[in-house]
C-alpha atoms as a PDB file:
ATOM      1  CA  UNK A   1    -153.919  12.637 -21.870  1.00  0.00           C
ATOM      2  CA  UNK A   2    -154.544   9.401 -23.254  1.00  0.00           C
ATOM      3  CA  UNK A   3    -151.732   6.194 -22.865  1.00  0.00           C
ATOM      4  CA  UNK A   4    -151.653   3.173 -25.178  1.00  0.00           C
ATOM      5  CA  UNK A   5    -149.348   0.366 -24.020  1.00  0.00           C
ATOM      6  CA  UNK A   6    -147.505  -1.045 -27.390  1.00  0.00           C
ATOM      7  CA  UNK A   7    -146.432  -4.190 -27.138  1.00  0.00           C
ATOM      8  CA  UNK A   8    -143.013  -4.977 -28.779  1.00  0.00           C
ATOM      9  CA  UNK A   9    -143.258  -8.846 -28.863  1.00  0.00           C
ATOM     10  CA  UNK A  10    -139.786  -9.112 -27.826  1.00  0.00           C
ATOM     11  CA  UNK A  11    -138.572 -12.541 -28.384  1.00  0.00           C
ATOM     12  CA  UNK A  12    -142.145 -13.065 -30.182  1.00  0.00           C
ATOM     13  CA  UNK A  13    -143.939 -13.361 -26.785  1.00  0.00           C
ATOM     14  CA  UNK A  14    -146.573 -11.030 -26.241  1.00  0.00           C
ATOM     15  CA  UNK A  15    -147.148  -9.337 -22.651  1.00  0.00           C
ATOM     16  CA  UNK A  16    -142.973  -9.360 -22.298  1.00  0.00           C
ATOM     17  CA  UNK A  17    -141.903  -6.057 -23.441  1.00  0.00           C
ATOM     18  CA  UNK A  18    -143.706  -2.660 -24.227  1.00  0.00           C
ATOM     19  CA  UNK A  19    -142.982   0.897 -24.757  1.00  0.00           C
ATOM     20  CA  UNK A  20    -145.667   3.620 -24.211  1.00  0.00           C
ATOM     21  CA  UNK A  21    -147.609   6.553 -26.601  1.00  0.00           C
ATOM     22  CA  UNK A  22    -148.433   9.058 -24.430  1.00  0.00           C
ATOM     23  CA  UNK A  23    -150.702  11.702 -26.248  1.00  0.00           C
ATOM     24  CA  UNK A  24    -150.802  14.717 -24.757  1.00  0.00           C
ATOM     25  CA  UNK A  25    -152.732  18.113 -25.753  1.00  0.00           C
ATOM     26  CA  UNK A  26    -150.159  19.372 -28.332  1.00  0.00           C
ATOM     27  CA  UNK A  27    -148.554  16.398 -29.592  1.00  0.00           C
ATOM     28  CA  UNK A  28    -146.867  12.811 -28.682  1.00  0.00           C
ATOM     29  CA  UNK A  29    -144.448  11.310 -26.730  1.00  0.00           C
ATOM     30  CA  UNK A  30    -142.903   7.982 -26.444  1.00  0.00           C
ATOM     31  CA  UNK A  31    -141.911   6.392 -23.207  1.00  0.00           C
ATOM     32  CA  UNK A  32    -139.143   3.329 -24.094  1.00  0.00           C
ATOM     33  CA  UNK A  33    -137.672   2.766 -27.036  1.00  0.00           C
ATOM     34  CA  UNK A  34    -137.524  -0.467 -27.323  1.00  0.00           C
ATOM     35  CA  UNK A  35    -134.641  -2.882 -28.789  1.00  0.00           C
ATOM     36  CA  UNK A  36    -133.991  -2.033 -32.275  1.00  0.00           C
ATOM     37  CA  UNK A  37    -134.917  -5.593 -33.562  1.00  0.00           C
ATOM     38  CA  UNK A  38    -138.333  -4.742 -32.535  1.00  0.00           C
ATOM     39  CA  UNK A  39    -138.322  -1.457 -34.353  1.00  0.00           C
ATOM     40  CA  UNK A  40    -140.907  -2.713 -37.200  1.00  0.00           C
ATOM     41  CA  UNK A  41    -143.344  -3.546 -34.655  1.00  0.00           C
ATOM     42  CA  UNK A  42    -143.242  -0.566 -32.697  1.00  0.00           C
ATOM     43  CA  UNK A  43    -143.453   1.287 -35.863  1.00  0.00           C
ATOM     44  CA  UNK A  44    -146.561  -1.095 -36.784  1.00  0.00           C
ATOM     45  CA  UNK A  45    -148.284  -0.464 -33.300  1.00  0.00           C
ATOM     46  CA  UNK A  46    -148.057   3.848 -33.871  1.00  0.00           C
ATOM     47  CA  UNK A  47    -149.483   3.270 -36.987  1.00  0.00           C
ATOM     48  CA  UNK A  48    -152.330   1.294 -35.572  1.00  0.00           C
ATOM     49  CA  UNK A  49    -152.812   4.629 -33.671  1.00  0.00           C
ATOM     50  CA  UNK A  50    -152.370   6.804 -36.405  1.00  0.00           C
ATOM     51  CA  UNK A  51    -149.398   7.940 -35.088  1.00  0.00           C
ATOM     52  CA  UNK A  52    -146.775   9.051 -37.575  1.00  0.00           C
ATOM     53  CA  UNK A  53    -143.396   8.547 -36.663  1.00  0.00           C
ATOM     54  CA  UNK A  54    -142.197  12.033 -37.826  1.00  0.00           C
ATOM     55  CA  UNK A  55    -144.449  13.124 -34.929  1.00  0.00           C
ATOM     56  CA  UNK A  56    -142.261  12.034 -32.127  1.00  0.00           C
ATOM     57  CA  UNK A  57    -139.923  14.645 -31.259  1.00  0.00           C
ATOM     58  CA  UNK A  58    -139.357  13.413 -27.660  1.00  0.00           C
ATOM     59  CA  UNK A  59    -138.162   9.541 -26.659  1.00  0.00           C
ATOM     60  CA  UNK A  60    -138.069   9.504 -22.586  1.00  0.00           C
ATOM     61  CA  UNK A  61    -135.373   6.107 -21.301  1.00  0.00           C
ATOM     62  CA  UNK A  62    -135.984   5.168 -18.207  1.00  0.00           C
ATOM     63  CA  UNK A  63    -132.278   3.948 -18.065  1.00  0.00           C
ATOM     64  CA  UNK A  64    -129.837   3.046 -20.875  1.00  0.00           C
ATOM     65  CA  UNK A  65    -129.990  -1.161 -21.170  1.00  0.00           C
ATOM     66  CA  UNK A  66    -130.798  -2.543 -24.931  1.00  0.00           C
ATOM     67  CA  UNK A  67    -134.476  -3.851 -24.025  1.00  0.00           C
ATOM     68  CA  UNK A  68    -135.498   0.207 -22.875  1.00  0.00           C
ATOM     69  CA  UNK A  69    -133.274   1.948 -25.093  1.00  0.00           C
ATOM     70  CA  UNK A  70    -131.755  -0.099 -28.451  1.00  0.00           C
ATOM     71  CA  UNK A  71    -133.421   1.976 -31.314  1.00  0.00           C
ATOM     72  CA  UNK A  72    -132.950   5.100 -29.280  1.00  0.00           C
ATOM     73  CA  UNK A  73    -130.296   6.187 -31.754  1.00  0.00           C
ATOM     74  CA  UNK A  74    -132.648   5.542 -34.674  1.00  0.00           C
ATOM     75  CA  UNK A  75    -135.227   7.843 -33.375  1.00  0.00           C
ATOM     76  CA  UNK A  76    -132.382  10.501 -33.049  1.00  0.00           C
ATOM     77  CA  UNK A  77    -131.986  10.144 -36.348  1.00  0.00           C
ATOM     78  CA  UNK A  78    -134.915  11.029 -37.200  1.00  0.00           C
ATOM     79  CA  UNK A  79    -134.694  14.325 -35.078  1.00  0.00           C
ATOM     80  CA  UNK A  80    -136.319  13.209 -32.117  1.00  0.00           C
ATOM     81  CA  UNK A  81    -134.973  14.162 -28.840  1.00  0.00           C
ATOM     82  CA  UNK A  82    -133.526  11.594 -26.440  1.00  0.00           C
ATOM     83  CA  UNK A  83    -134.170  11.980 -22.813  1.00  0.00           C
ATOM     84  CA  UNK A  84    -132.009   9.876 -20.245  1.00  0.00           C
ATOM     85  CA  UNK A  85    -130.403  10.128 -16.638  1.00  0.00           C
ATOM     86  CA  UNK A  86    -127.128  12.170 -16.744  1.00  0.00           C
ATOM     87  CA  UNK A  87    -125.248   8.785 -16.012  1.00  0.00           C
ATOM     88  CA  UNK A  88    -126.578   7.248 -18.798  1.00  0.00           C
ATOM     89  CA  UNK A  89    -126.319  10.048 -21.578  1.00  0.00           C
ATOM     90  CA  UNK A  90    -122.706   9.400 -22.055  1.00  0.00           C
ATOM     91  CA  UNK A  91    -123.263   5.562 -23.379  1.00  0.00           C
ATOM     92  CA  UNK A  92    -125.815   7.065 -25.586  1.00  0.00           C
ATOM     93  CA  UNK A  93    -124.031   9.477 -27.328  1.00  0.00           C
ATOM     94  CA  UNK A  94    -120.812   6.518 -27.506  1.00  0.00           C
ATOM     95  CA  UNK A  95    -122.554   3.601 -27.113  1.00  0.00           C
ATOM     96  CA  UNK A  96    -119.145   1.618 -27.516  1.00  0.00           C
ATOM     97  CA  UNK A  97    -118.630  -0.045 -24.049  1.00  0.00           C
ATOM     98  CA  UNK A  98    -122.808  -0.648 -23.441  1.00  0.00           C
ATOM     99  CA  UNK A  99    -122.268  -2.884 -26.745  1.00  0.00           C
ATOM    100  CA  UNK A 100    -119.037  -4.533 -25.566  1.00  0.00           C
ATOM    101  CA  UNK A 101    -120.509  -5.271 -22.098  1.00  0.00           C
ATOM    102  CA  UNK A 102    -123.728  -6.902 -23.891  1.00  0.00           C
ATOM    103  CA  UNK A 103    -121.290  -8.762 -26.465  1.00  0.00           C
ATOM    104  CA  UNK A 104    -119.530 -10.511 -23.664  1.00  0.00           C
ATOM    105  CA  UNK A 105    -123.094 -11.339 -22.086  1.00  0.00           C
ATOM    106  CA  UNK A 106    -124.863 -12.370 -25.696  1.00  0.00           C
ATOM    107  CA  UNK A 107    -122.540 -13.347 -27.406  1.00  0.00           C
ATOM    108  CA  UNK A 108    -123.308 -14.325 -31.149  1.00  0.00           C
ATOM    109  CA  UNK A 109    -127.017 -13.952 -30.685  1.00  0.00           C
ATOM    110  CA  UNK A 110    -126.240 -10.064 -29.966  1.00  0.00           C
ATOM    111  CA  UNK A 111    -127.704  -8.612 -33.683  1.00  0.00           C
ATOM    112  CA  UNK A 112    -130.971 -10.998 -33.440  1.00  0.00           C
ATOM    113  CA  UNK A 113    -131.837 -10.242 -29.884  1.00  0.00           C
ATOM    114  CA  UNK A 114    -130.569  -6.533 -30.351  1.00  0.00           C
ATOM    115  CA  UNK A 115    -130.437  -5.331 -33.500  1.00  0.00           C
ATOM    116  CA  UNK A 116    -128.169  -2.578 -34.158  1.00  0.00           C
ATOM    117  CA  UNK A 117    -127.441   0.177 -31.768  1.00  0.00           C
ATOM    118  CA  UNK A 118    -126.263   3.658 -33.261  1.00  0.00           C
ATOM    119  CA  UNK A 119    -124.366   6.144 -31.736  1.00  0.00           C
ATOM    120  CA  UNK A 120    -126.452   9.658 -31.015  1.00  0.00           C
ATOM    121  CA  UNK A 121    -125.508  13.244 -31.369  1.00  0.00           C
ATOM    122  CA  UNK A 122    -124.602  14.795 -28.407  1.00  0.00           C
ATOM    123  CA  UNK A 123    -126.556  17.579 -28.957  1.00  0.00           C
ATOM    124  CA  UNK A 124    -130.203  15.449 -29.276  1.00  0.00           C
ATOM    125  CA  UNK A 125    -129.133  13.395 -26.148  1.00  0.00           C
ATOM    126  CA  UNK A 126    -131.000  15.726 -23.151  1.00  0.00           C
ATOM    127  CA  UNK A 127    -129.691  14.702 -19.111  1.00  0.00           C
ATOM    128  CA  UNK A 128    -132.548  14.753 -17.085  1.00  0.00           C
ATOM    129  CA  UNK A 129    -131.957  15.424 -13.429  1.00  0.00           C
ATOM    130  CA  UNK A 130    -134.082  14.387 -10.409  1.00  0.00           C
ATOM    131  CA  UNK A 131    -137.001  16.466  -9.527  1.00  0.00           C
ATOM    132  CA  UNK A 132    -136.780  17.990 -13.289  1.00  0.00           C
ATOM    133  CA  UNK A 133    -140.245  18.832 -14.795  1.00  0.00           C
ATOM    134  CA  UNK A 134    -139.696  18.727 -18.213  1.00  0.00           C
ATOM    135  CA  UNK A 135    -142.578  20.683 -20.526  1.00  0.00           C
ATOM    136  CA  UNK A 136    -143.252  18.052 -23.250  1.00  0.00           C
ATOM    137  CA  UNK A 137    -146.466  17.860 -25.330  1.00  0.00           C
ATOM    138  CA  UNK A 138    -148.549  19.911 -23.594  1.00  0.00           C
ATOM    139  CA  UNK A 139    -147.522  17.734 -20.302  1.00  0.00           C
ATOM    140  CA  UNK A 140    -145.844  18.215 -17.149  1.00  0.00           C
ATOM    141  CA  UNK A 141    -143.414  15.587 -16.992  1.00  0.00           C
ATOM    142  CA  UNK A 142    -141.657  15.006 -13.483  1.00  0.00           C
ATOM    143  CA  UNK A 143    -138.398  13.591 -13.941  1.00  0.00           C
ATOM    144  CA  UNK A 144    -137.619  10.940 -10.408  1.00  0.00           C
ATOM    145  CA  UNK A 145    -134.288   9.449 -10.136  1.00  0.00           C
ATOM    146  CA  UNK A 146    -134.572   5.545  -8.936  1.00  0.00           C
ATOM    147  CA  UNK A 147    -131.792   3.434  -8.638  1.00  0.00           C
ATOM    148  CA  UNK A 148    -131.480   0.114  -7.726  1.00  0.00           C
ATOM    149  CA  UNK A 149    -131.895  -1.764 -10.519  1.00  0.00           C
ATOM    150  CA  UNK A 150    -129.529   0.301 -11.978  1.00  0.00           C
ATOM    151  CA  UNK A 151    -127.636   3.884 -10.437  1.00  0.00           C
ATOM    152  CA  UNK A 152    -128.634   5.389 -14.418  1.00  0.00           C
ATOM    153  CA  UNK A 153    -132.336   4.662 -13.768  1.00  0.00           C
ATOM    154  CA  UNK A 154    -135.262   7.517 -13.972  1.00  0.00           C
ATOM    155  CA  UNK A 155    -139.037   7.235 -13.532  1.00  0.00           C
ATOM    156  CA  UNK A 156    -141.381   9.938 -15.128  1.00  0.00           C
ATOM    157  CA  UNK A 157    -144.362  10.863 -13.432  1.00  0.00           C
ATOM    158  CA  UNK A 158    -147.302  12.692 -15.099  1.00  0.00           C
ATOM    159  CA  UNK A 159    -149.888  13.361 -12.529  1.00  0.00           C
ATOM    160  CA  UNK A 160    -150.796   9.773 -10.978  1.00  0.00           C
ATOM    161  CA  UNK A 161    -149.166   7.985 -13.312  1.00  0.00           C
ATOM    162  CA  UNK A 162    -146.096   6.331 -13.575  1.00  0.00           C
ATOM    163  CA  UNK A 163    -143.915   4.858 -16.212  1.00  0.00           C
ATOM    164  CA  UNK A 164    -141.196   3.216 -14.128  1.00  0.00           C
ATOM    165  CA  UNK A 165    -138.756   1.055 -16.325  1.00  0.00           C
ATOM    166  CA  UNK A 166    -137.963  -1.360 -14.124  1.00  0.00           C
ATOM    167  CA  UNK A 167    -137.777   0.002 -10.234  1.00  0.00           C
ATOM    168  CA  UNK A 168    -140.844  -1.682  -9.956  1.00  0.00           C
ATOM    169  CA  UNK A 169    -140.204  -4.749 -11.174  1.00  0.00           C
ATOM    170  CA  UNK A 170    -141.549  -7.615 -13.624  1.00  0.00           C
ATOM    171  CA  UNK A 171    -145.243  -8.690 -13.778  1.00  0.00           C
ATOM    172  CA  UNK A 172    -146.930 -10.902 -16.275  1.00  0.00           C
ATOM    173  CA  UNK A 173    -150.680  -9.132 -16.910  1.00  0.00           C
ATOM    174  CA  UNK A 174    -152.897 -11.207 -15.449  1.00  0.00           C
ATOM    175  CA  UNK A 175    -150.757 -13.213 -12.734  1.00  0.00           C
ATOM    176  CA  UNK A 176    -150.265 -11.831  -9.252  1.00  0.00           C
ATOM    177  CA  UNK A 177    -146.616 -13.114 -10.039  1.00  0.00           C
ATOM    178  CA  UNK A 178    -143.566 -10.620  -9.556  1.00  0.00           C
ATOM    179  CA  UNK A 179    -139.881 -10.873 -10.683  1.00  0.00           C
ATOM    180  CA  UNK A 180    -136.815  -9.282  -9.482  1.00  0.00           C
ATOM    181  CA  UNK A 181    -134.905  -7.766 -12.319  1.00  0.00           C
ATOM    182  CA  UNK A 182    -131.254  -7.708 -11.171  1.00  0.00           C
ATOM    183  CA  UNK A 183    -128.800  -7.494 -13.568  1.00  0.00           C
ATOM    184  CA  UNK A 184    -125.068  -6.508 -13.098  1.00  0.00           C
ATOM    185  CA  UNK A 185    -123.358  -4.762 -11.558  1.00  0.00           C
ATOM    186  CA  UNK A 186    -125.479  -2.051 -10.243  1.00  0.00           C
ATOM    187  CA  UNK A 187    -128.421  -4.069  -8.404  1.00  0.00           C
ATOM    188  CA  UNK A 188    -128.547  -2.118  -5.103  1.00  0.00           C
ATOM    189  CA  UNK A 189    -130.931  -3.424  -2.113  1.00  0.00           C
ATOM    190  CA  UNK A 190    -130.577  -0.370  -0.215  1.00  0.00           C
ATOM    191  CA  UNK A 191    -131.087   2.002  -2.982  1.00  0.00           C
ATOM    192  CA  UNK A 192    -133.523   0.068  -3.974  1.00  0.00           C
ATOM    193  CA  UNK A 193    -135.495   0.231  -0.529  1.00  0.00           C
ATOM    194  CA  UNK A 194    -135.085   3.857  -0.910  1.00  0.00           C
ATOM    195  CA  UNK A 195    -136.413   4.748  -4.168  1.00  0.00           C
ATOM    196  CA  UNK A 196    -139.616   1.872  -3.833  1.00  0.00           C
ATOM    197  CA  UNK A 197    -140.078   4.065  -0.508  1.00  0.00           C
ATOM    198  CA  UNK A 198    -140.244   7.460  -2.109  1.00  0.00           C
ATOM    199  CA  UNK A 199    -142.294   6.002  -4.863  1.00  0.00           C
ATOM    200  CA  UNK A 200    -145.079   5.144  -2.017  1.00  0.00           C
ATOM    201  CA  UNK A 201    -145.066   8.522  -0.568  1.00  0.00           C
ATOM    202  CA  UNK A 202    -146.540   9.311  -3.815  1.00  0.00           C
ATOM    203  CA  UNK A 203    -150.404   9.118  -4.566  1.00  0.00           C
ATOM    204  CA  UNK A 204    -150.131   7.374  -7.229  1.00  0.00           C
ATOM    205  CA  UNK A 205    -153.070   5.876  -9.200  1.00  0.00           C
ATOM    206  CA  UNK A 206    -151.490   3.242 -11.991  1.00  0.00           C
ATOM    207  CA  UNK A 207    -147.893   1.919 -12.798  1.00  0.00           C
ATOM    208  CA  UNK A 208    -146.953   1.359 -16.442  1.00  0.00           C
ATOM    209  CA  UNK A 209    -144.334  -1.497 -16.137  1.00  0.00           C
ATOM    210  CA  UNK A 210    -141.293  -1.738 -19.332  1.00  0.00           C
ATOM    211  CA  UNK A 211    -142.276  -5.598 -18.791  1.00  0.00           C
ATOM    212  CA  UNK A 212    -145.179  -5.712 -18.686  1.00  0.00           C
ATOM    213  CA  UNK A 213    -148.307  -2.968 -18.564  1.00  0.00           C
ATOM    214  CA  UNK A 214    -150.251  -1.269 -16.300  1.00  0.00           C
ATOM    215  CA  UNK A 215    -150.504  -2.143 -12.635  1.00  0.00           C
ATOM    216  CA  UNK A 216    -153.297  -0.486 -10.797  1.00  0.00           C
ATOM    217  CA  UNK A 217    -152.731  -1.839  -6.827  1.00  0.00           C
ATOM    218  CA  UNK A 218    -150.035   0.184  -6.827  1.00  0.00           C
ATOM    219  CA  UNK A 219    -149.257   0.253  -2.651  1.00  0.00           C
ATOM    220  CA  UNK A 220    -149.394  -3.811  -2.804  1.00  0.00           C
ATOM    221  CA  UNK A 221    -147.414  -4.047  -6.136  1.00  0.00           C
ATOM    222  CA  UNK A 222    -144.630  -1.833  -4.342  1.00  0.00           C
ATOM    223  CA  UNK A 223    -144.982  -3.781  -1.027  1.00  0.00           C
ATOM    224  CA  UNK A 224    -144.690  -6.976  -2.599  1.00  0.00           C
ATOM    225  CA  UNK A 225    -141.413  -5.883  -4.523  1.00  0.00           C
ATOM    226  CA  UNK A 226    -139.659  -4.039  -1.535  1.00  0.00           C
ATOM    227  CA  UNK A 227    -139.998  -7.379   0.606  1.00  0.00           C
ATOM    228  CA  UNK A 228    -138.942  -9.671  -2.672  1.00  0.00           C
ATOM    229  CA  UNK A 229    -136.216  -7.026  -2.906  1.00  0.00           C
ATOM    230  CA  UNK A 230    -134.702  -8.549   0.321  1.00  0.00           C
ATOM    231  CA  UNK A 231    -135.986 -11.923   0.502  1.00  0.00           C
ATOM    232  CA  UNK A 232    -134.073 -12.627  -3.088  1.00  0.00           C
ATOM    233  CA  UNK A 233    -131.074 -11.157  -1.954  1.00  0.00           C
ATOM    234  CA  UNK A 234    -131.025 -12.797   1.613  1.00  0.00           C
ATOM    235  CA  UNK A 235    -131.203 -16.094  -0.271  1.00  0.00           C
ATOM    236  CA  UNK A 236    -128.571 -15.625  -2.751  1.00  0.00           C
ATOM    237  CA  UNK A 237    -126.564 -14.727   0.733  1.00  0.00           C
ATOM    238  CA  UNK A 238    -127.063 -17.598   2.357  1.00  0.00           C
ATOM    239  CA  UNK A 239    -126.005 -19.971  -0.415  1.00  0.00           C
ATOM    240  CA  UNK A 240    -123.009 -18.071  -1.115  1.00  0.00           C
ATOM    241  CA  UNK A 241    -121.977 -18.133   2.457  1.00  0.00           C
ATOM    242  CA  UNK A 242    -122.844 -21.458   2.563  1.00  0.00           C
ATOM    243  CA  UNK A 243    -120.043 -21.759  -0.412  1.00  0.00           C
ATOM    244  CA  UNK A 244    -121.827 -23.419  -2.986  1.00  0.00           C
ATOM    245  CA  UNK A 245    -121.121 -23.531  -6.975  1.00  0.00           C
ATOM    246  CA  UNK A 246    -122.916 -20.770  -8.907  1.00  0.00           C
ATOM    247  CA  UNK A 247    -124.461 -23.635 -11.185  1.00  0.00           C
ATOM    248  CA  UNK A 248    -126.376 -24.776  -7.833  1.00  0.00           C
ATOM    249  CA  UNK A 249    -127.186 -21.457  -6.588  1.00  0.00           C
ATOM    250  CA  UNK A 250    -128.638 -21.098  -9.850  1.00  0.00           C
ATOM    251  CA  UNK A 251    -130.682 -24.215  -9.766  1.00  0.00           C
ATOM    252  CA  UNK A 252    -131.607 -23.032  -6.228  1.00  0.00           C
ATOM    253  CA  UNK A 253    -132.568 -19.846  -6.927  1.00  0.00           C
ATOM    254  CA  UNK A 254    -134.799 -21.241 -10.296  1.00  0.00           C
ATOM    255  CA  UNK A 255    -136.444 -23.660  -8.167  1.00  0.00           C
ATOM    256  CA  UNK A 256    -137.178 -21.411  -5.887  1.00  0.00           C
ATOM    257  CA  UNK A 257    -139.026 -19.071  -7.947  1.00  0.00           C
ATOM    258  CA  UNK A 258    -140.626 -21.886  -9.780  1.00  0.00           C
ATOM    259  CA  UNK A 259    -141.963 -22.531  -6.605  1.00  0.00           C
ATOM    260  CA  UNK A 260    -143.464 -18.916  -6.126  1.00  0.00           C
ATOM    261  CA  UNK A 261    -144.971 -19.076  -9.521  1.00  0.00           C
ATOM    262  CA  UNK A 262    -146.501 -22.218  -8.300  1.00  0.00           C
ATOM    263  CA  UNK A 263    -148.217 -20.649  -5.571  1.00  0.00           C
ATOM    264  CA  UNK A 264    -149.739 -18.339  -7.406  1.00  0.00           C
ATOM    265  CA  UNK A 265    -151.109 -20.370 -10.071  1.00  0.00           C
ATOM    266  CA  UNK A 266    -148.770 -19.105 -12.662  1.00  0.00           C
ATOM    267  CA  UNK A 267    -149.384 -21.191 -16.438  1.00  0.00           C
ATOM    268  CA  UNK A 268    -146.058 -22.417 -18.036  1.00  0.00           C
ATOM    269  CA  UNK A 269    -146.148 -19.746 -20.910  1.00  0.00           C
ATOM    270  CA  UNK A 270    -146.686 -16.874 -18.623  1.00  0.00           C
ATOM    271  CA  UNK A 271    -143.253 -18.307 -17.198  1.00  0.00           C
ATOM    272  CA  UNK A 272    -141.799 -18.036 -20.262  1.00  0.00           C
ATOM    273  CA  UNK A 273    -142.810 -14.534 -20.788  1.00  0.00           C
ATOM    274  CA  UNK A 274    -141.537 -14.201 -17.086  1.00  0.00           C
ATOM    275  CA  UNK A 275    -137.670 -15.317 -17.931  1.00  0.00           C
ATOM    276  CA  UNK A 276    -137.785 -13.912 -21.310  1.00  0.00           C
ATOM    277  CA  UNK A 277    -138.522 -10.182 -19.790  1.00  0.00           C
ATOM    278  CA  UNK A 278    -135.809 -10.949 -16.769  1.00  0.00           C
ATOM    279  CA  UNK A 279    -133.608 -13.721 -17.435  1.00  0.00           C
ATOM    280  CA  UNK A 280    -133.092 -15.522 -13.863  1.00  0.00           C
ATOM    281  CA  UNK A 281    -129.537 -16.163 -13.996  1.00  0.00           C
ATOM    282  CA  UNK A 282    -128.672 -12.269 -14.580  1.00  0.00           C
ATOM    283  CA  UNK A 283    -130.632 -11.802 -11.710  1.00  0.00           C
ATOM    284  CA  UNK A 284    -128.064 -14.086  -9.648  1.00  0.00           C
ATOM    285  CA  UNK A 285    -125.137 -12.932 -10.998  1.00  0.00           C
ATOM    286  CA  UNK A 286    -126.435  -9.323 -10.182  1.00  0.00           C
ATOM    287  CA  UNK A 287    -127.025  -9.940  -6.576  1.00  0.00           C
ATOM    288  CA  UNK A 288    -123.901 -12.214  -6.385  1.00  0.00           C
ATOM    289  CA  UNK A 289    -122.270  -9.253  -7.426  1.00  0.00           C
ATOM    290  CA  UNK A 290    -123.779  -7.037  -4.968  1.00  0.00           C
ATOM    291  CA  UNK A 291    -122.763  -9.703  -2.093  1.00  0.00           C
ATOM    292  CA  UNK A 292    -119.240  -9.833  -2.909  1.00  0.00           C
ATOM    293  CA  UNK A 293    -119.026  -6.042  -3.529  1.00  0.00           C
ATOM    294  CA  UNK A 294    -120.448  -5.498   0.193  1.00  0.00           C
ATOM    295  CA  UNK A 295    -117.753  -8.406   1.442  1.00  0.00           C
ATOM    296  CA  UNK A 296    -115.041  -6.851   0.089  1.00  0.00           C
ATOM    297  CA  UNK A 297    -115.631  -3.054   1.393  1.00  0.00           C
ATOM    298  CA  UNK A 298    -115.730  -4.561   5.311  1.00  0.00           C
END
């Protein structure tokens, strides 16, 4: 098996988004699909590999928001298979309400940041269920449900490796930095805890991060993330019990992270890359939302 990491230049930053090739015995299979406005340069990176895109008959999502799965409906239509948590298929084959939600998020800037998303037929959309080994290219792909960045999130797991979306986080190559990515409305600390703690049961040997590439000290990569997992959402607590506007728990919460990019040495365009791949104030309002959720079931 060989993997190539492809880097999408999302935003035209390098190191901020990728997809993966993963070449297997009998044939490819890609892992992300990207937005659709970065289409052209995924299509530019196969070719670099001699990849032809009539070759791809399988596209694995790791969960159904625009940066991991935009052009999936352009690689259904060209016959390619679309793989996806059972929560997410739905959105895929009708991707009606995913666009409206983004639209009231993005605004104007939807088709430049986006590009267009296109519905899928049903039939080329394929569920993919925890604990699923699917038989794709000559691989044994193990299908593990993690939620907590969102409930419609999978990881795939060929031997040691890992491609894992987002449930383990954001990571600049090169910088010891990590980011939370925690969007609404489906950040989840606890099932967050839980799938970070089935993920190191596992011997795992690399993870292959949607933003950004591989990360080979996998136990303290997962550490590291499990404890920002509650730190993050601790302080977004305290400042909302504390009753303050969201404009300063924003500033709060940037300065705060500034501050742990600081510490580790972190170079002002690596913290670009680092709020292009996870914009910080989704990451408030997604705990925010969690917080308020929580206050309103007691």
């Amino acid at each position: 098996m060989q993997v190539h990491t492809l880097d999408l230049n999302f935003r035209g930053l390098t190191h901020n988004t990728a997809a993966y090739l993963v070449q297997g015995p009998t044939g490819n299979v890609l892992i992300e699909s990207g937005p659709r406005s970065t289409l052209e340069t995924l299509l530019a990176a196969l070719a670099a590999h001699a990849v032809d895109p009539q070759s791809i008959r399988d596209v694995l999502v790791t969960h159904i928001h625009l940066d991991h799965s935009g052009a999936a409906g352009w690689w259904a239509q060209q016959g390619a298979r679309i793989h996806v948590h059972p929560n997410g298929a739905r959105h895929l084959v009708d991707p009606a309400k995913l666009i409206a939600s983004a639209e009231r998020i993005y605004g104007d800037r939807m088709q430049d940041l986006w590009g267009e998303i296109l519905p899928i037929d049903a039939q080329l959309v394929l569920p993919c269920e925890d604990k699923a080994v699917l038989q794709l290219a000559g691989l044994e792909i193990e299908v593990l449900a993690t939620p907590g960045h969102a409930s419609h999130h999978n990881a795939y797991r060929i031997g040691r490796q890992l491609f894992c979306g987002d449930v383990a986080g954001v990571r600049t190559p090169g910088t010891a930095l990590q980011s939370l990515p925690a969007p609404p409305p489906e950040f989840d600390v606890e099932a967050w805890q839980v799938s970070l703690a089935r993920l190191m049961q596992l011997d795992l040997q690399c993870l292959y991060l949607t933003h950004f590439g591989a990360v080979t000290d996998v136990r303290a990569h997962l550490e590291e993330l499990a404890s920002l997992v509650i730190s993050a959402a601790d302080f977004v607590r305290g400042r909302l019990k504390a009753g303050i506007t969201r404009e300063t728990l924003l500033a709060e919460y940037i300065a705060w992270n500034r501050v742990r990019a600081l510490e580790t040495g972190l170079k002002e365009e690596d913290w670009q890359r680092f709020e292009a791949a996870n914009p910080i104030y989704m990451s408030v309002d997604g705990i925010t939302r969690y917080w308020t959720k929580k206050w309103e079931i007691k």
